[in-house]
N, C-alpha and C. Protein backbone atom coordinates (compact mmCIF):
# COMPACT_ATOMS: atom_id res chain seq x y z
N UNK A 1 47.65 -43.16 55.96
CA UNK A 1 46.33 -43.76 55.85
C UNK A 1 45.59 -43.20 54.65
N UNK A 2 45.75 -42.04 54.12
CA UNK A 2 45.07 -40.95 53.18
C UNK A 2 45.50 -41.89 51.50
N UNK A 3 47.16 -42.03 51.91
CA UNK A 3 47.43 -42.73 50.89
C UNK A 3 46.68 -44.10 50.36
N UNK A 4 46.95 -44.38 51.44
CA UNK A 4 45.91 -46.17 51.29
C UNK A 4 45.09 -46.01 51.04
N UNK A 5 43.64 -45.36 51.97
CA UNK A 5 42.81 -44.92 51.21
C UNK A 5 42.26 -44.85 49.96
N UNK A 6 43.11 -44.16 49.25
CA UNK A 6 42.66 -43.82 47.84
C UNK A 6 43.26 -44.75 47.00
N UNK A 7 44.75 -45.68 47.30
CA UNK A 7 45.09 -46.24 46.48
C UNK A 7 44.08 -47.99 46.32
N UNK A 8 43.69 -48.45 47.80
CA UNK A 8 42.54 -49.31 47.56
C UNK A 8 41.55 -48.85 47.04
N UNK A 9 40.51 -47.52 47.07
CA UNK A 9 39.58 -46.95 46.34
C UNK A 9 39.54 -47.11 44.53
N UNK A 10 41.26 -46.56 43.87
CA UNK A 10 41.68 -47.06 43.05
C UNK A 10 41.54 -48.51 42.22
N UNK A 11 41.81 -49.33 43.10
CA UNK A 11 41.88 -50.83 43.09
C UNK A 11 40.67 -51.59 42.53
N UNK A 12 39.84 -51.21 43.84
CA UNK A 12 37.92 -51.74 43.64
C UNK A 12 37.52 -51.17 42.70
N UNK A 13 38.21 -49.68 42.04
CA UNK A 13 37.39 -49.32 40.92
C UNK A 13 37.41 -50.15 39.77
N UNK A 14 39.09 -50.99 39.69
CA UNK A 14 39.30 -51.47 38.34
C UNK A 14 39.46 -53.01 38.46
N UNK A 15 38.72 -53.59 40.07
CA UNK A 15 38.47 -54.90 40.06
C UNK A 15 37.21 -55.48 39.48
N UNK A 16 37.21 -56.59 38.91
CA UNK A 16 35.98 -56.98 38.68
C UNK A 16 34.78 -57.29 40.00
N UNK A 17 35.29 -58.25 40.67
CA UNK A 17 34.58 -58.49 41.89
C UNK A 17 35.76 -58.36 42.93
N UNK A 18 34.81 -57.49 44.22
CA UNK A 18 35.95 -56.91 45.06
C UNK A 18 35.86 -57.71 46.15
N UNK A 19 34.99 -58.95 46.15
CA UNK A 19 35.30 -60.30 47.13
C UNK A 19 36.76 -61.24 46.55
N UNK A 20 36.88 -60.60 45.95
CA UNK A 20 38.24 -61.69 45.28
C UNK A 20 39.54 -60.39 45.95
N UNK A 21 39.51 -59.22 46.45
CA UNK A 21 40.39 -58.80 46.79
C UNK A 21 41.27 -59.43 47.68
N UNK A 22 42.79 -59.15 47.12
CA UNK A 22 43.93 -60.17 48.10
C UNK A 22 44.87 -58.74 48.45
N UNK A 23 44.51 -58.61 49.62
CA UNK A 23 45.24 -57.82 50.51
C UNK A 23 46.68 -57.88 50.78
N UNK A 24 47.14 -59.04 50.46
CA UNK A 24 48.99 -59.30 50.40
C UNK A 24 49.03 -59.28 49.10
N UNK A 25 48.51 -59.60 48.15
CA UNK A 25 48.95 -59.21 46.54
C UNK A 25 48.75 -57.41 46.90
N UNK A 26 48.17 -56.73 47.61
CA UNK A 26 47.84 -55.42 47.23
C UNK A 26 49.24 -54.36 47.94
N UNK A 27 49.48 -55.23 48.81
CA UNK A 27 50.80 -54.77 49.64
C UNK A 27 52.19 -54.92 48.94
N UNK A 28 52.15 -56.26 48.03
CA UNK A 28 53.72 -56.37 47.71
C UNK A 28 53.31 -55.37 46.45
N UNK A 29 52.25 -55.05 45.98
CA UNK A 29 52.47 -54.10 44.78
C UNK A 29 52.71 -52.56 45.02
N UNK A 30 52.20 -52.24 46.28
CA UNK A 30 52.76 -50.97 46.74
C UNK A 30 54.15 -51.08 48.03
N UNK A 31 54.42 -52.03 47.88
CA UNK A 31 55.84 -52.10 48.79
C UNK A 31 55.88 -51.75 50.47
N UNK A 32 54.17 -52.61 50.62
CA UNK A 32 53.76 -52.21 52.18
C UNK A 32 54.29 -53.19 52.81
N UNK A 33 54.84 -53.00 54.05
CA UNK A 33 55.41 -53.94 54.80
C UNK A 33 55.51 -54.40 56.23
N UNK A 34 54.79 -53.24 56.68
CA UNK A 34 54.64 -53.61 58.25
C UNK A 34 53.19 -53.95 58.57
N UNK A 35 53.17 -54.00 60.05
CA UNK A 35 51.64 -54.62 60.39
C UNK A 35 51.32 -53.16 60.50
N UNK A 36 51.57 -52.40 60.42
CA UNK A 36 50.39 -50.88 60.55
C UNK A 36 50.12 -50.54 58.99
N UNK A 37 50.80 -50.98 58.42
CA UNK A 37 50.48 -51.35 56.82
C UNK A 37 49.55 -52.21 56.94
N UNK A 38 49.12 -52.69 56.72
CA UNK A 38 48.53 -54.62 57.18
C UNK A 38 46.97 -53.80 57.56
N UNK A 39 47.27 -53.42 58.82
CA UNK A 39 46.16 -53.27 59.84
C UNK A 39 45.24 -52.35 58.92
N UNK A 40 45.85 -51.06 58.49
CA UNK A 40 45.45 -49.78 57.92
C UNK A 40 44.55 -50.59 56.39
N UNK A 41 45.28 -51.32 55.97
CA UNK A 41 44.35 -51.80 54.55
C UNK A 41 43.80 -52.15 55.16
N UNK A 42 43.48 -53.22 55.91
CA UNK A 42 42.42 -53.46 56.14
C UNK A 42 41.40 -53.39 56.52
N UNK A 43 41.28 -52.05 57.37
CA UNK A 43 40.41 -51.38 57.69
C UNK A 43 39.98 -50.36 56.63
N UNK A 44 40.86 -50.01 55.73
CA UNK A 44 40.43 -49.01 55.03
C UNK A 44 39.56 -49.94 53.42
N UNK A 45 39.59 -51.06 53.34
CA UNK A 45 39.00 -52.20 52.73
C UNK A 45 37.72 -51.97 53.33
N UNK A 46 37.45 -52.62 54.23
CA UNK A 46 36.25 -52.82 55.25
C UNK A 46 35.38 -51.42 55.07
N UNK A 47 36.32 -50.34 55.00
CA UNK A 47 35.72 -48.64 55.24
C UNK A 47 34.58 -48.82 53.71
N UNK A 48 35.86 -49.32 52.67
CA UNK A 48 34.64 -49.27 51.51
C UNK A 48 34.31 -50.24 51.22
N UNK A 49 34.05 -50.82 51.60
CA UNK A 49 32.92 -51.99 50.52
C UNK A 49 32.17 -52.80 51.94
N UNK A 50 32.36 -51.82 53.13
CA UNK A 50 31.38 -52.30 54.10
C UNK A 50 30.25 -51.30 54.13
């Protein structure tokens, strides 16, 4: 989770607008693949930019 974390933190820093974030483009680029992958971005999405 620590990983994810920081690697979406990463992400939003060098997106333009972080309503355009695509959570399956963000997975096949780090080679995430299960639903606890899945689940974990997306909560850790929600963590920052909620």
């Amino acid at each position: 989770r620590n990983m994810i974390h920081h690697l979406l933190k990463e992400e939003l820093e060098i997106a333009e607008d972080h309503t355009q974030f695509n959570y399956l483009v963000f997975m096949e680029k780090y080679k995430l693949k299960t639903i606890a992958d899945e689940t974990m971005v997306k909560e850790e999405y929600l963590n920052l930019v909620g």
